[in-house]
Protein backbone atom coordinates (compact mmCIF):
# COMPACT_ATOMS: atom_id res chain seq x y z
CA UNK A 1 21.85 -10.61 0.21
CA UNK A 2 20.60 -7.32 1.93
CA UNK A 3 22.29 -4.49 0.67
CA UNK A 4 23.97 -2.20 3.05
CA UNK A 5 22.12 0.61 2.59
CA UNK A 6 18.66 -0.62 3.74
CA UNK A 7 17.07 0.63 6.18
CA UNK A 8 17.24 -1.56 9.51
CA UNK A 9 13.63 -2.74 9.20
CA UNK A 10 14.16 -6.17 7.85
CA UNK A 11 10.61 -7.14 6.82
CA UNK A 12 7.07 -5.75 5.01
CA UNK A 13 3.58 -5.55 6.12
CA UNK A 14 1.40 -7.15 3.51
CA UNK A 15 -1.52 -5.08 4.21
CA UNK A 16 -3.83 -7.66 1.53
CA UNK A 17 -7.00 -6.88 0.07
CA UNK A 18 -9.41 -4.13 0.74
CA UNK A 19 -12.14 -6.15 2.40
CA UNK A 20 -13.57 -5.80 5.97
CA UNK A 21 -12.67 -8.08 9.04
CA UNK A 22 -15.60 -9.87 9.21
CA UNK A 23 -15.89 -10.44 5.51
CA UNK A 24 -12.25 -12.32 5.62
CA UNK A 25 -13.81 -15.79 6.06
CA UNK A 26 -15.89 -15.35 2.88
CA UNK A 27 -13.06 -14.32 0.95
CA UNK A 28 -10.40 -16.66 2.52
CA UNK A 29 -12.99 -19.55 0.88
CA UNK A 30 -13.36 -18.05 -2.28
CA UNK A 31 -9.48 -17.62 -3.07
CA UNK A 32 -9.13 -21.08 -1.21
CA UNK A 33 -11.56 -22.44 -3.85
CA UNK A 34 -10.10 -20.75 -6.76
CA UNK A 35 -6.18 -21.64 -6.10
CA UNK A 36 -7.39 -25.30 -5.56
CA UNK A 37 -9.14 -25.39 -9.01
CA UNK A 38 -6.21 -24.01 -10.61
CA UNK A 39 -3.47 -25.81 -9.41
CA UNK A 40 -6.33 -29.33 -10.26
CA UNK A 41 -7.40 -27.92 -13.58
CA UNK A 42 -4.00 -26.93 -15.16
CA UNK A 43 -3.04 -30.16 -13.63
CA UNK A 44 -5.58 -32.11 -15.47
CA UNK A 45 -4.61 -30.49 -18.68
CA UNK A 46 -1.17 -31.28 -18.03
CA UNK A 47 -2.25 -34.90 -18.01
CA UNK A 48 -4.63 -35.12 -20.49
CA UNK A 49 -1.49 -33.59 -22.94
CA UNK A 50 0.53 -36.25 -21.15
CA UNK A 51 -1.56 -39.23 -21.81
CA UNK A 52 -3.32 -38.35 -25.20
CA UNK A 53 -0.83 -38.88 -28.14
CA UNK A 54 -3.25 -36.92 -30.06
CA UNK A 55 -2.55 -33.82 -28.16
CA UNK A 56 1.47 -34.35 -28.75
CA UNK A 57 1.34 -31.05 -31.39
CA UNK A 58 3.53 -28.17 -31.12
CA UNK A 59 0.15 -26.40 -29.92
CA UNK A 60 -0.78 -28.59 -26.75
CA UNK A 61 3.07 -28.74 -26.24
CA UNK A 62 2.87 -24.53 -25.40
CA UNK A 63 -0.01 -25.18 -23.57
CA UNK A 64 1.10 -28.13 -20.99
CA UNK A 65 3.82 -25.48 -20.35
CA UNK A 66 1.37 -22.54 -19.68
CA UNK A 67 0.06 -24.56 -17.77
CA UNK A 68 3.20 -25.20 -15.38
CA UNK A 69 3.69 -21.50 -15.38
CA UNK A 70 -0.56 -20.66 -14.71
CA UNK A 71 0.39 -22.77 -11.48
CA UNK A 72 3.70 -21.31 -10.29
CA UNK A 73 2.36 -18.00 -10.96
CA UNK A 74 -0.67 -18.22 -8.97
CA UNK A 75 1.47 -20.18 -5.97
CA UNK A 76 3.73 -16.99 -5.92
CA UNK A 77 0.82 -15.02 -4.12
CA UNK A 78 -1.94 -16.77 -3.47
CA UNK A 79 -0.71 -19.09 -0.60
CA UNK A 80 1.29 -16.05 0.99
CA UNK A 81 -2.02 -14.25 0.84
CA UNK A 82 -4.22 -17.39 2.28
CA UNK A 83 -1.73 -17.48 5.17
CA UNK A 84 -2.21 -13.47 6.07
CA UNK A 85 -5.99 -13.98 5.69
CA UNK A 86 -6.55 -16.68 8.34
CA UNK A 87 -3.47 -16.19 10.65
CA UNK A 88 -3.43 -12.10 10.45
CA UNK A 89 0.34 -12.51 10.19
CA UNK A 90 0.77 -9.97 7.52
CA UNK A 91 4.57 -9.80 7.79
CA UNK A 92 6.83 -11.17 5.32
CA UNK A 93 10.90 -10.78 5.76
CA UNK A 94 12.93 -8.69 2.99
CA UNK A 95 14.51 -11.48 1.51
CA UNK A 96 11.18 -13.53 1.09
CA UNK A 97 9.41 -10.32 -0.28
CA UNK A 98 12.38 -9.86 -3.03
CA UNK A 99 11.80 -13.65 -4.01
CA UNK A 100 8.23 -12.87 -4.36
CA UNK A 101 9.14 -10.33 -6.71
CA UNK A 102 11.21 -12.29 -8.54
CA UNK A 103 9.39 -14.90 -9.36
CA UNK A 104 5.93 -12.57 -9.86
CA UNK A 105 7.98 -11.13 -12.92
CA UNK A 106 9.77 -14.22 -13.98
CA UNK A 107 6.24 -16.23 -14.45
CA UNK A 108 4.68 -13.40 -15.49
CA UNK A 109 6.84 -12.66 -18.66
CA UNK A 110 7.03 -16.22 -18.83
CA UNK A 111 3.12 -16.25 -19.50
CA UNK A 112 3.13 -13.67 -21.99
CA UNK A 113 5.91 -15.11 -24.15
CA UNK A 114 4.43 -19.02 -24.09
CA UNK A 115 0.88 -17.14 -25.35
CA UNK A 116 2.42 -15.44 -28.10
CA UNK A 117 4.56 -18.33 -28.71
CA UNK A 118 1.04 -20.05 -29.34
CA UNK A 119 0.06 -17.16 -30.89
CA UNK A 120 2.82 -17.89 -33.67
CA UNK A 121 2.08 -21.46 -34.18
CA UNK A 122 -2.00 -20.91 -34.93
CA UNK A 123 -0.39 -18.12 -37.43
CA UNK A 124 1.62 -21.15 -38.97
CA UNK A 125 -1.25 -23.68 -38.57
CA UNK A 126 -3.68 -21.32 -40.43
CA UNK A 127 -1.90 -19.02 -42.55
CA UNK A 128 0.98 -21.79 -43.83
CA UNK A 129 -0.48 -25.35 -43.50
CA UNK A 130 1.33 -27.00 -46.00
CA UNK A 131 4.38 -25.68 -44.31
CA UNK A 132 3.18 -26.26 -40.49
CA UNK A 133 4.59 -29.42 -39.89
CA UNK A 134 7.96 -28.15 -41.74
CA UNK A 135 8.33 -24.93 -39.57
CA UNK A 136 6.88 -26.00 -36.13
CA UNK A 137 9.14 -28.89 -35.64
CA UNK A 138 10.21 -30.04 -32.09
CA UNK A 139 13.13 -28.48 -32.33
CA UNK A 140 11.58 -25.10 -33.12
CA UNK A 141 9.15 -25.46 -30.42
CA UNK A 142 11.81 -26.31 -27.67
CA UNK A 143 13.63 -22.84 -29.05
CA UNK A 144 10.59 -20.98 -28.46
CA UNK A 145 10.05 -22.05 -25.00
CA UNK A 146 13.82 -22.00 -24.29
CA UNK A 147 14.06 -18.45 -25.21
CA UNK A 148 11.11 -17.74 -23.56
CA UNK A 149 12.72 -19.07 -20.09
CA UNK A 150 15.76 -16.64 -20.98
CA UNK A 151 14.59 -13.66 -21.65
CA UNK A 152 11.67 -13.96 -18.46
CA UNK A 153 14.97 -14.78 -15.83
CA UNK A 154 16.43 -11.83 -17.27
CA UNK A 155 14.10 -9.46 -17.02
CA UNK A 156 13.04 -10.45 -13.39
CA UNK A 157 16.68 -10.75 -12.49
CA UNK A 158 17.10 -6.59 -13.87
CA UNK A 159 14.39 -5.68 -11.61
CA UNK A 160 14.81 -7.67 -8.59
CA UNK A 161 19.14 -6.57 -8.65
CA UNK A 162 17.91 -3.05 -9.17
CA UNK A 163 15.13 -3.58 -6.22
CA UNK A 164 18.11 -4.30 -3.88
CA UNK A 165 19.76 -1.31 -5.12
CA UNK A 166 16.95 0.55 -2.78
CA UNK A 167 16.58 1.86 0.85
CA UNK A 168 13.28 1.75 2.54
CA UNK A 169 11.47 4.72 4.93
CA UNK A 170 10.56 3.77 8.06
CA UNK A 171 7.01 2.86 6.77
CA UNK A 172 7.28 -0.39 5.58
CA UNK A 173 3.59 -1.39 4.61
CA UNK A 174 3.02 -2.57 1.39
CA UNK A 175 -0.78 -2.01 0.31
CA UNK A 176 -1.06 -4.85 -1.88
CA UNK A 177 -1.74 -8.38 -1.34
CA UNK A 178 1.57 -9.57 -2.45
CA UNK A 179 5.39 -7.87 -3.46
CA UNK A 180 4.56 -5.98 -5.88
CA UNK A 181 7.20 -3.65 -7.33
CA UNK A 182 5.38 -0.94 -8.29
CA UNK A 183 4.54 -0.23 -4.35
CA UNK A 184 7.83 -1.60 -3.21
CA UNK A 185 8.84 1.75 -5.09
CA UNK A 186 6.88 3.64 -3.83
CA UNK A 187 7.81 3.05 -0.30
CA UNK A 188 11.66 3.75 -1.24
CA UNK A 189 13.81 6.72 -0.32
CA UNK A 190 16.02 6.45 -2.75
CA UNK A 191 16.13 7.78 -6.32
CA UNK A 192 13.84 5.21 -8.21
CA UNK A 193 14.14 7.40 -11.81
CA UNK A 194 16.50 3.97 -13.25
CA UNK A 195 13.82 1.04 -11.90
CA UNK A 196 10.76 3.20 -13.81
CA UNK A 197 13.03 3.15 -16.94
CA UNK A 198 13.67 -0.40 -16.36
CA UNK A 199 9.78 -1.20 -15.57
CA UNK A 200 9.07 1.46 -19.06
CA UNK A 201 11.57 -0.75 -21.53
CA UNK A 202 11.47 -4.00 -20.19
CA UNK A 203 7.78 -3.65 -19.97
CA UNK A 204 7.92 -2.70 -23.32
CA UNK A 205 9.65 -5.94 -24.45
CA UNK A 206 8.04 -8.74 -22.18
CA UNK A 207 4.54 -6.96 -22.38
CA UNK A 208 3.60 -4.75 -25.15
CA UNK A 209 5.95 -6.43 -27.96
CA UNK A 210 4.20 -9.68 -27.23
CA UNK A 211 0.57 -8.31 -27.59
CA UNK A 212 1.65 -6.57 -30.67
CA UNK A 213 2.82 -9.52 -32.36
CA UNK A 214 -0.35 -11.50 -31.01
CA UNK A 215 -2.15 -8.38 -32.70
CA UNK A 216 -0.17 -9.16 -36.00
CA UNK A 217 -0.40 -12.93 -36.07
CA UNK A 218 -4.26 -12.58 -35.39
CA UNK A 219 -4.61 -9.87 -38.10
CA UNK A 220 -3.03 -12.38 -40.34
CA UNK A 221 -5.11 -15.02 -39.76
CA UNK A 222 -8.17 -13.07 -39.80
CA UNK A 223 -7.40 -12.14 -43.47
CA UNK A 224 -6.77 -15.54 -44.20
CA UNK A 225 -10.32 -16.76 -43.23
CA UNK A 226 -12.34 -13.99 -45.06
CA UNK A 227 -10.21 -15.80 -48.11
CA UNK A 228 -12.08 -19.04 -47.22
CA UNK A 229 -14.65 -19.49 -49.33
CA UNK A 230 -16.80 -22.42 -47.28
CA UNK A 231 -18.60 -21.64 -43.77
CA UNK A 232 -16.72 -24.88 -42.17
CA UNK A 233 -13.46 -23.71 -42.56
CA UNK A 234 -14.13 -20.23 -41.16
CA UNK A 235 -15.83 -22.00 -38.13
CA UNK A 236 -13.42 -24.24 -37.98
CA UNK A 237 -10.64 -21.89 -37.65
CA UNK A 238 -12.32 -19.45 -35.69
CA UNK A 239 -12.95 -23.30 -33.06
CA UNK A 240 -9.37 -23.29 -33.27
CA UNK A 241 -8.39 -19.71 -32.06
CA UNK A 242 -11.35 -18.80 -30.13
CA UNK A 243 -9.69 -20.23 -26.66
CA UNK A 244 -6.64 -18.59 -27.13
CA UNK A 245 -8.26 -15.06 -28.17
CA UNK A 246 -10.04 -15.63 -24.58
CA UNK A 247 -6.98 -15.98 -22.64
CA UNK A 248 -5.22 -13.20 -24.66
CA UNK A 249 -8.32 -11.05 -23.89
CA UNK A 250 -8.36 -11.75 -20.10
CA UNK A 251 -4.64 -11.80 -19.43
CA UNK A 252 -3.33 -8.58 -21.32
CA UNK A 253 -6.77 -6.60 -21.09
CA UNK A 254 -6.15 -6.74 -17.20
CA UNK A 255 -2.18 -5.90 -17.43
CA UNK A 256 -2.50 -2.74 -19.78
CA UNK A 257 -5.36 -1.59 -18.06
CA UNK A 258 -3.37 -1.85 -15.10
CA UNK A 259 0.64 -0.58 -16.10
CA UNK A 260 0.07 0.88 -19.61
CA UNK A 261 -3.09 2.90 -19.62
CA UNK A 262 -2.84 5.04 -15.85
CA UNK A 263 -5.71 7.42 -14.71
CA UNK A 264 -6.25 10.04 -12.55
CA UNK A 265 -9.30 7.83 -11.53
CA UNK A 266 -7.03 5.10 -10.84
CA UNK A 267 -7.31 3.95 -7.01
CA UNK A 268 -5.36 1.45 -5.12
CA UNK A 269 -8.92 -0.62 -4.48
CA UNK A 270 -8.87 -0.82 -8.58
CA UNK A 271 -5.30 -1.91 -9.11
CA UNK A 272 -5.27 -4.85 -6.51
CA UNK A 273 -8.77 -5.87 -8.62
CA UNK A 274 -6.88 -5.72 -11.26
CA UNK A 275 -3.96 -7.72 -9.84
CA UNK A 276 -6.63 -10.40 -9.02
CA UNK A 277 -7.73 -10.55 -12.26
CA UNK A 278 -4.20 -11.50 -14.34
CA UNK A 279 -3.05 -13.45 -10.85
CA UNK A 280 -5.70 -15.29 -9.55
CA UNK A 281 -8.55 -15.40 -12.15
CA UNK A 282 -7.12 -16.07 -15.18
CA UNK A 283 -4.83 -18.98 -14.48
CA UNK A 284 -8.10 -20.54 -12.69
CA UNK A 285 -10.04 -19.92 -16.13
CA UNK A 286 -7.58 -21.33 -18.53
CA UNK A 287 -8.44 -24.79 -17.82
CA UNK A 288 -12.25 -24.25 -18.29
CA UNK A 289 -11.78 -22.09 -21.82
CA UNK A 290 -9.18 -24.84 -23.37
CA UNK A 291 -11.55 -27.37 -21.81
CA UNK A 292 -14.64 -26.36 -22.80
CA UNK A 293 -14.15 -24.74 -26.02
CA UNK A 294 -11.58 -27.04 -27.42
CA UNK A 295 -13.02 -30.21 -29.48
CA UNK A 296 -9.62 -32.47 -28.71
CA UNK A 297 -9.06 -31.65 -24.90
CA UNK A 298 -12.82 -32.81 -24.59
CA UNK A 299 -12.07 -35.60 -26.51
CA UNK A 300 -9.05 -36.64 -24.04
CA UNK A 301 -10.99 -36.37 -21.48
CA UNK A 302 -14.10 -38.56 -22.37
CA UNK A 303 -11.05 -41.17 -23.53
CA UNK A 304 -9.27 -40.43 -19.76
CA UNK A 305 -12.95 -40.75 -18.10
CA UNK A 306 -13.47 -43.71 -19.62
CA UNK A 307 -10.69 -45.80 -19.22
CA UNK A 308 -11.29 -48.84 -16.76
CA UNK A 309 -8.77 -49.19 -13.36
């Protein structure tokens, strides 16, 4: 519902990346490419998990549900911006750009809870094996993601309520590929001192808590395999947390960098990179790191590959 005291304009300009006219048939191909390979990939690994009754562990259980998420997140914004790219129609109505919002936060918290979530259970799996099977029961694992569906609606439905909250100047161009709140309020007129509060805290608890209790899982298990005393089991556990370390690295290096660590230096150019980075890059990678690094998944998919029609 538009609040009543918005301005009359009833729509944004997406004014999308910072690349030349003639270079937006290059790019429009690339992001094309890369959306299409995420949406297959996290697909495929959805399957595999699906199919595989070896991969029915509380582990591959977080990750067919990353997976879901890796694909809603990157559908938020990348279609929206495919659409501006090769019609020029950069507007998008209030209503559709407050959605946006919405459900750029919501799958973005949502991410960073399911990662620590399998954070927590290679912390069980390495730290407490004898226990694992004890303490990451089904029912434990459906908590997890539960909670982590909770806690992402709410914080996406604080921001978005307190978006509405907002009027708008008479400039009404977003520069930024998709909604994003940050420049949403920037273009306000009204006093925006409670939504940076709200971005500060419930940053602070959807973000940085997360990646601190990666941090202390990690930390954990790292003292755990200087304890081992053979070669194999160090290798064997650093197989086992190596593609998860790469998506932590990728997905919260980009968001910190971004929200958490400003600079004077700081351009717009460098946070839309950014953007692309935890939006549109990662999600496409996560298929090729479990994939590719992971023994079973490559093992599910020799055993899908090879199954007769």
């Amino acid at each position: 519902m538009r609040p009543g005291n918005q301005s009359s304009m009833s729509e944004f300009l997406l004014l999308g990346l910072p690349i030349l006219p003639e270079q937006q048939g290059v790019f429009f191909l690339l992001f094309l490419g890369m959306y299409l390979t995420t949406v297959l990939g996290n697909l495929l690994i959805v399957l595999l998990i699906w199919v595989d009754s070896r991969l029915h562990t509380p582990m591959y259980f977080f990750l067919s549900h990353l997976a879901l998420t890796d694909i809603s997140f990157s559908s938020v914004t990348v279609p929206k911006m495919l659409v501006n790219m090769k019609t020029q129609h950069l507007s998008i109505p209030y209503e559709g750009c407050v959605s946006q919002t919405y459900f750029f936060i919501f799958f973005a918290d949502l991410d960073s809870f399911l990662i620590t979530s399998m954070a927590y259970d290679r912390y069980v799996a390495i730290c407490h094996p004898l226990h694992y099977t004890t303490i990451m029961r089904l029912s434990v694992c459906v908590m997890l993601v539960a909670g982590s569906w909770v806690i992402a609606c709410a914080c996406a439905l604080l921001h978005t309520l307190l978006l509405t909250r907002l009027s708008f100047c008479a400039d009404h161009k977003v520069p930024h590929f998709f909604c994003d709140l940050g420049a949403l309020l920037k273009l306000s007129c009204s006093d925006t001192s409670l939504n940076q509060l709200v971005i500060f805290t419930a940053g602070l608890t959807a973000i940085m808590l997360p990646f601190l209790c990666i941090l202390v899982s990690y930390g954990h298990i790292g003292v755990t395999i200087l304890q081992v005393p053979s070669t194999k089991g160090i290798f064997k556990a650093l197989s086992t947390c190596g593609s998860h370390l790469s998506v932590v690295t990728l997905y919260y290096g980009a968001i910190i960098g971004l929200y958490f660590l400003p600079s004077s230096s700081n351009t717009n150019d460098k946070n839309i990179i950014a953007s692309v980075i935890y939006t549109v890059v990662t999600p496409m990678l996560n298929p090729f790191i479990y994939s590719l690094r992971n023994k079973d998944m490559k093992g599910a998919l020799r055993k899908l590959s090879s199954k007769k029609p």
